[in-house]
Structures are given as C-alpha cells and as structure tokens.
PDB file of N, CA and C in Angstrom:
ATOM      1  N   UNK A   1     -47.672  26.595  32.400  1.00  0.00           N
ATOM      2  CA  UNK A   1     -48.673  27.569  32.795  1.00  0.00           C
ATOM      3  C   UNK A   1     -49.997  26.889  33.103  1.00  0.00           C
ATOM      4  N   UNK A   2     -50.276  27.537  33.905  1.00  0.00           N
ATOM      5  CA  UNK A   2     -51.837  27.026  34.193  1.00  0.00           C
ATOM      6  C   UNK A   2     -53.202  27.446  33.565  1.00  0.00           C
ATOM      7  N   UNK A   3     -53.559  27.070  32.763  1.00  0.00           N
ATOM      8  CA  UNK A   3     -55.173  27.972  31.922  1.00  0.00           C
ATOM      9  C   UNK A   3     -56.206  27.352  32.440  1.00  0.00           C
ATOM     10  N   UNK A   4     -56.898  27.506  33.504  1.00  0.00           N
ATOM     11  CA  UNK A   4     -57.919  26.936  33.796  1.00  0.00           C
ATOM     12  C   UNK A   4     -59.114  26.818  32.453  1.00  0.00           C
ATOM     13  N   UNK A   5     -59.254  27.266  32.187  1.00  0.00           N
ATOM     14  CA  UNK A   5     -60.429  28.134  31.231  1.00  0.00           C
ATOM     15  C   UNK A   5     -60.275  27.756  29.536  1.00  0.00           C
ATOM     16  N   UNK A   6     -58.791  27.176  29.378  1.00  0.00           N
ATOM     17  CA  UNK A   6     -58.557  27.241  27.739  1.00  0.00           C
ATOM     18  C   UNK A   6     -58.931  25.784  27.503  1.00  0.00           C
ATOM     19  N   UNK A   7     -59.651  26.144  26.153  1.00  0.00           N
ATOM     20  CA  UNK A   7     -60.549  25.113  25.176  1.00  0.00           C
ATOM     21  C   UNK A   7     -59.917  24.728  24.091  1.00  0.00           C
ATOM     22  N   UNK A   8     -59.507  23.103  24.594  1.00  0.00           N
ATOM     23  CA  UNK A   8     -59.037  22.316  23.116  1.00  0.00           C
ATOM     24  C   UNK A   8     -59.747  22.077  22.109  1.00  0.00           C
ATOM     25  N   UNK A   9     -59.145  22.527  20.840  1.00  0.00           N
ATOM     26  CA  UNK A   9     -59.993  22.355  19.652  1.00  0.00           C
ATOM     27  C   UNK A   9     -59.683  21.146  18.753  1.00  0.00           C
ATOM     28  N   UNK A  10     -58.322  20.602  19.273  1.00  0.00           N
ATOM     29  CA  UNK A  10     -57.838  20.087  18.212  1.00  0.00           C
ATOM     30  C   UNK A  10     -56.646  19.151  18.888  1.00  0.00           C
ATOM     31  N   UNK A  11     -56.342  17.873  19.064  1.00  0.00           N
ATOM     32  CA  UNK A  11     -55.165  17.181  19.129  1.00  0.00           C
ATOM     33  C   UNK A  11     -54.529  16.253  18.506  1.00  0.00           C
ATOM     34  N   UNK A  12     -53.792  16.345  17.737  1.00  0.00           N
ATOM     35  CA  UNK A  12     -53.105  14.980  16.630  1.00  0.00           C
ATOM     36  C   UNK A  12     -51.455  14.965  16.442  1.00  0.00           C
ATOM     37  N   UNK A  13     -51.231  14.255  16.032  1.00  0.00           N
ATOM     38  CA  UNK A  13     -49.764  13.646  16.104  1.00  0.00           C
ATOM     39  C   UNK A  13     -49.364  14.289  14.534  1.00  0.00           C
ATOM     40  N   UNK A  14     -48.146  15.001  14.505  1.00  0.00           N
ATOM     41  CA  UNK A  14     -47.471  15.832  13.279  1.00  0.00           C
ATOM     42  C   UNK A  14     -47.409  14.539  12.122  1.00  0.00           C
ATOM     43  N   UNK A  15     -46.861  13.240  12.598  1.00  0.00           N
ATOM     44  CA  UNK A  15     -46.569  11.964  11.915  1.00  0.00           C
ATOM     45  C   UNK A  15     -47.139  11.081  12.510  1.00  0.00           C
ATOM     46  N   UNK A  16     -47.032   9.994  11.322  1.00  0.00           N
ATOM     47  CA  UNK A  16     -47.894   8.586  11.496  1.00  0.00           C
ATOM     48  C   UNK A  16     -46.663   8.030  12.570  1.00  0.00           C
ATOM     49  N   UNK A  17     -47.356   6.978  13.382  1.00  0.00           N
ATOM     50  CA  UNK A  17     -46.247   6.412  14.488  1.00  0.00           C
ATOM     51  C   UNK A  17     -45.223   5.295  13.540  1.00  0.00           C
ATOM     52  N   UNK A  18     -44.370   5.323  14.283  1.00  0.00           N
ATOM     53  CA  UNK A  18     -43.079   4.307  13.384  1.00  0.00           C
ATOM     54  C   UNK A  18     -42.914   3.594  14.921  1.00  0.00           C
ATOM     55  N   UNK A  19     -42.332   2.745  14.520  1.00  0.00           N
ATOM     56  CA  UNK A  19     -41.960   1.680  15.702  1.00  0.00           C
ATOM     57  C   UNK A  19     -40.343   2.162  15.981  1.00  0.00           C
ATOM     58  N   UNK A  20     -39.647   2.365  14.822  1.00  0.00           N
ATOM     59  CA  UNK A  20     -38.543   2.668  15.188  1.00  0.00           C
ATOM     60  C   UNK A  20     -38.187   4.323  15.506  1.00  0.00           C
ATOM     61  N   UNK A  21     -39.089   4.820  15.860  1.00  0.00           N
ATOM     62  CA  UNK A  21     -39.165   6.446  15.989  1.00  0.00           C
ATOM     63  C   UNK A  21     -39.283   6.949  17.177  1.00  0.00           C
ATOM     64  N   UNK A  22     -38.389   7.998  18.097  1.00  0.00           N
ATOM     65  CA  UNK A  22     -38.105   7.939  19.530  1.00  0.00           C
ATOM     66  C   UNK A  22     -38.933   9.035  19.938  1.00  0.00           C
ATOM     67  N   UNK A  23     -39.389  10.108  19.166  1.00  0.00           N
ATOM     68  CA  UNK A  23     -40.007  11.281  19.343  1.00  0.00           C
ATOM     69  C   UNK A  23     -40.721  11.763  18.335  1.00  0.00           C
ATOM     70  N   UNK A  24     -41.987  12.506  18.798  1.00  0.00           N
ATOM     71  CA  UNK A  24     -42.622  12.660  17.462  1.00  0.00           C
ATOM     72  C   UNK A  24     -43.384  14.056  18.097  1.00  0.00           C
ATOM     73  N   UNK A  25     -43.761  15.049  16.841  1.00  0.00           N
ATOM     74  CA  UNK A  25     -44.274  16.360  17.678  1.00  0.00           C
ATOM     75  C   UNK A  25     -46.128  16.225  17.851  1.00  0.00           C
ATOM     76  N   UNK A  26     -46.475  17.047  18.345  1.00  0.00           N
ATOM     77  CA  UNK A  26     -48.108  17.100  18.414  1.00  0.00           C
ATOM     78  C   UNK A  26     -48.508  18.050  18.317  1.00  0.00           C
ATOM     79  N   UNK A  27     -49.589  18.080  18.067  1.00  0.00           N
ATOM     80  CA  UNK A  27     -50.820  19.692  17.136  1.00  0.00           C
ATOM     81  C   UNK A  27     -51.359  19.751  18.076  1.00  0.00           C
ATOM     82  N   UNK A  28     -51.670  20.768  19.162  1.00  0.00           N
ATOM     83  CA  UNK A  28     -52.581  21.574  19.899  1.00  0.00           C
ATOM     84  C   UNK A  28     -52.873  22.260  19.962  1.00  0.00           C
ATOM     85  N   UNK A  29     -54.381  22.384  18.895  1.00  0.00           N
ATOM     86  CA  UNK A  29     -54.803  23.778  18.562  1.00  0.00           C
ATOM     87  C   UNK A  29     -56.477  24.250  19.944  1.00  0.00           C
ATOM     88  N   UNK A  30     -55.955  25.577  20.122  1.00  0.00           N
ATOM     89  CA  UNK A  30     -56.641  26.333  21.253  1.00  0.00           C
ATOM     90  C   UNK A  30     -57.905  27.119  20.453  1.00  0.00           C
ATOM     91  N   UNK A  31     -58.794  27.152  21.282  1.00  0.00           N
ATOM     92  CA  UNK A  31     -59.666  27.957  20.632  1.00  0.00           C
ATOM     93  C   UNK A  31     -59.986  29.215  20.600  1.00  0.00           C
ATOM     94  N   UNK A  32     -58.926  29.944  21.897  1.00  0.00           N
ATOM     95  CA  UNK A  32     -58.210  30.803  22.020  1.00  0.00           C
ATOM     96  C   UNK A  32     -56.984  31.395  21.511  1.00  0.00           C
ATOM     97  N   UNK A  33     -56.547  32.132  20.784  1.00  0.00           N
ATOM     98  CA  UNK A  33     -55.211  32.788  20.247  1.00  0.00           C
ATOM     99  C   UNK A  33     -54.024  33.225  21.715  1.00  0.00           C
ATOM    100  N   UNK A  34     -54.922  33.828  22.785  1.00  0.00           N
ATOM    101  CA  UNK A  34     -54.270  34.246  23.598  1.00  0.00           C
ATOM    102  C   UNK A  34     -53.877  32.549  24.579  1.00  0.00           C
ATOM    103  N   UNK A  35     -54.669  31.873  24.688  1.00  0.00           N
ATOM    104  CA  UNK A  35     -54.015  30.640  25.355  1.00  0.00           C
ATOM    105  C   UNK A  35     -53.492  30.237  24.334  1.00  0.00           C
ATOM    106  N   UNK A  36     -53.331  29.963  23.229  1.00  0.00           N
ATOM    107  CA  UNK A  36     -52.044  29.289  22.216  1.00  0.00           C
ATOM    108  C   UNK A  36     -50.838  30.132  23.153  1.00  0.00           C
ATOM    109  N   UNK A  37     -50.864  31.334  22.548  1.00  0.00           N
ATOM    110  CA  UNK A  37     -49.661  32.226  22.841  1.00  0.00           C
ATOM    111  C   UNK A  37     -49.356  32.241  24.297  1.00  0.00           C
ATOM    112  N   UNK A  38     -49.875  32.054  25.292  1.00  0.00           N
ATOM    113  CA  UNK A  38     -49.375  31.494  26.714  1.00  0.00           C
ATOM    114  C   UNK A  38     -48.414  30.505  26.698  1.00  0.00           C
ATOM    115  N   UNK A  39     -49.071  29.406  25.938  1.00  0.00           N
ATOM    116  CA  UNK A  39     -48.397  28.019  25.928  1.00  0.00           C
ATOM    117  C   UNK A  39     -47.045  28.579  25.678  1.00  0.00           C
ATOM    118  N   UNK A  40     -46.590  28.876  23.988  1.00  0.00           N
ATOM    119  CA  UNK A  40     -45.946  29.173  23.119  1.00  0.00           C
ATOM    120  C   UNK A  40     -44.665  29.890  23.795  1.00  0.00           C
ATOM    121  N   UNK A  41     -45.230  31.395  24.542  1.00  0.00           N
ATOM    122  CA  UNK A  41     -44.579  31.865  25.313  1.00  0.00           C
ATOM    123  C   UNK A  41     -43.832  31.241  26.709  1.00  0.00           C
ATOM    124  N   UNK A  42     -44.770  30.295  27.451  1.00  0.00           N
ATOM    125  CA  UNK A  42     -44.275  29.536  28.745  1.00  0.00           C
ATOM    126  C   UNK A  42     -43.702  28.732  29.003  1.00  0.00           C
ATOM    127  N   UNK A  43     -44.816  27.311  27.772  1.00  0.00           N
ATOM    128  CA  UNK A  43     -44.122  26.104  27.920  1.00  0.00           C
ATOM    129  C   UNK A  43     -45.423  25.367  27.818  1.00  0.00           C
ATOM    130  N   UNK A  44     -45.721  24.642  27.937  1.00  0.00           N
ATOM    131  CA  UNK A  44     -46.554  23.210  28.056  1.00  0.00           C
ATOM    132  C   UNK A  44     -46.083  21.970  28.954  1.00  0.00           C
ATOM    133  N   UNK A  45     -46.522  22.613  30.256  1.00  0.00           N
ATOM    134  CA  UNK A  45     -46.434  20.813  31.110  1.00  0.00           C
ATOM    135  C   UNK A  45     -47.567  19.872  31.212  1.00  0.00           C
ATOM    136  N   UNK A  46     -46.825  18.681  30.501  1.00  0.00           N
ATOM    137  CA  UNK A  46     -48.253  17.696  30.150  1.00  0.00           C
ATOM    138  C   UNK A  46     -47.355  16.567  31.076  1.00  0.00           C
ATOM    139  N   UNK A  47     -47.949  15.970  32.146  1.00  0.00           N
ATOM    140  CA  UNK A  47     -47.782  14.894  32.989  1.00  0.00           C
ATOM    141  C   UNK A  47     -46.323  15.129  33.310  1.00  0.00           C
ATOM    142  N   UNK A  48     -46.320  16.624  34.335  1.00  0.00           N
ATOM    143  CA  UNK A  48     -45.503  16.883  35.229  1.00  0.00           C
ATOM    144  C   UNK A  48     -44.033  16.679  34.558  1.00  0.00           C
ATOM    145  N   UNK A  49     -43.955  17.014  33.176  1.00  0.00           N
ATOM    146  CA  UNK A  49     -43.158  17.469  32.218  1.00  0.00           C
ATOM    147  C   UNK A  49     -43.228  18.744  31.293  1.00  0.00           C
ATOM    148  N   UNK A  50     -42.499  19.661  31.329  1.00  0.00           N
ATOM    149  CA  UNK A  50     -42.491  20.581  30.408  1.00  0.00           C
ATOM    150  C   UNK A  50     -41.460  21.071  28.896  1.00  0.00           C
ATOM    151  N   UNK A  51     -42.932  21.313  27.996  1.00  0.00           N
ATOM    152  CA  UNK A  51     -42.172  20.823  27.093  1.00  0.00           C
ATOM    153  C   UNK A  51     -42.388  22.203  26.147  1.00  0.00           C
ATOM    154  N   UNK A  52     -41.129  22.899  25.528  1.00  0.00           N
ATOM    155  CA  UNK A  52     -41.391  24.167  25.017  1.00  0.00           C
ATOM    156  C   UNK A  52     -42.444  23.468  23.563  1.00  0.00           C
ATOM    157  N   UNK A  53     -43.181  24.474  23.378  1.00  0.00           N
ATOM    158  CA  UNK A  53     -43.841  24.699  21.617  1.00  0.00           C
ATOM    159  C   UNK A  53     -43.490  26.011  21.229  1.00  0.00           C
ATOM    160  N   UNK A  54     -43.894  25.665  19.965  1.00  0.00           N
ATOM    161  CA  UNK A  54     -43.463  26.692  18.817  1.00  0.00           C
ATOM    162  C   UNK A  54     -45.023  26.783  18.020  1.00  0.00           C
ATOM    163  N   UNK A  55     -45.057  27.849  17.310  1.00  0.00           N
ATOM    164  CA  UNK A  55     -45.975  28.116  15.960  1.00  0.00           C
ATOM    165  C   UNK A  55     -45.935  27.320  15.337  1.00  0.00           C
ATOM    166  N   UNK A  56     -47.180  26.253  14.927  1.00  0.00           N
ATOM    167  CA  UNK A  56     -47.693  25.713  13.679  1.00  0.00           C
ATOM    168  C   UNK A  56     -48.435  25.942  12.760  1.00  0.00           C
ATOM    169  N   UNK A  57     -48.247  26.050  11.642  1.00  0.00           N
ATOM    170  CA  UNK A  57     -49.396  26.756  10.794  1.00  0.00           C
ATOM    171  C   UNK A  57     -49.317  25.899   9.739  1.00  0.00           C
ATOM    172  N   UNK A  58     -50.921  25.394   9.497  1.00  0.00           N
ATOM    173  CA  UNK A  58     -51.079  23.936   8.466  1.00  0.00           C
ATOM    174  C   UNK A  58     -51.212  24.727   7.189  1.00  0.00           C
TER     175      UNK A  58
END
C-alpha cells in the first residue's frame, strides 16, 4: 500500500543479529493506528518486495 502521509515512530529488529540466522522479524511502529492497520491489512512492500505483518504488542 501506498501511505504517503504515515509517520514512523519506531524501527528495530525483534532479535539481536546471529550470523548463522536466515530471517529475522522487524518492529514498525506508526504513529498512526489507522496506517498500522493498512499495513497489517495489505502488506508492506519494502524494496519492491512485499511482505505480510501481523500485530505486535510489547
């Protein structure tokens, strides 16, 4: 989806990096509820890849 307008509040890695580790998830918190729930609902394409998310709650 496209959000022109939505404001990152927040980006970090779920885990510390491992060398031997092939995938790892990431925290992107919006400062918006309704652009979280776009993502959530659409997808997230980050460098012409799309990648579903889910609900995180720390």
């Amino acid at each position: 989806p496209f959000i022109p307008q939505a404001e990152i509040k927040y980006i970090g890695w779920l885990t510390r990096n491992a060398p031997t580790k092939a995938a790892s998830s990431i925290i992107i918190e919006f400062s918006k509820p309704e652009d979280a729930n776009k993502i959530i609902d659409e997808g997230l394409i980050w460098q012409g890849e799309v990648f579903q998310c889910e609900r995180y709650e720390r």
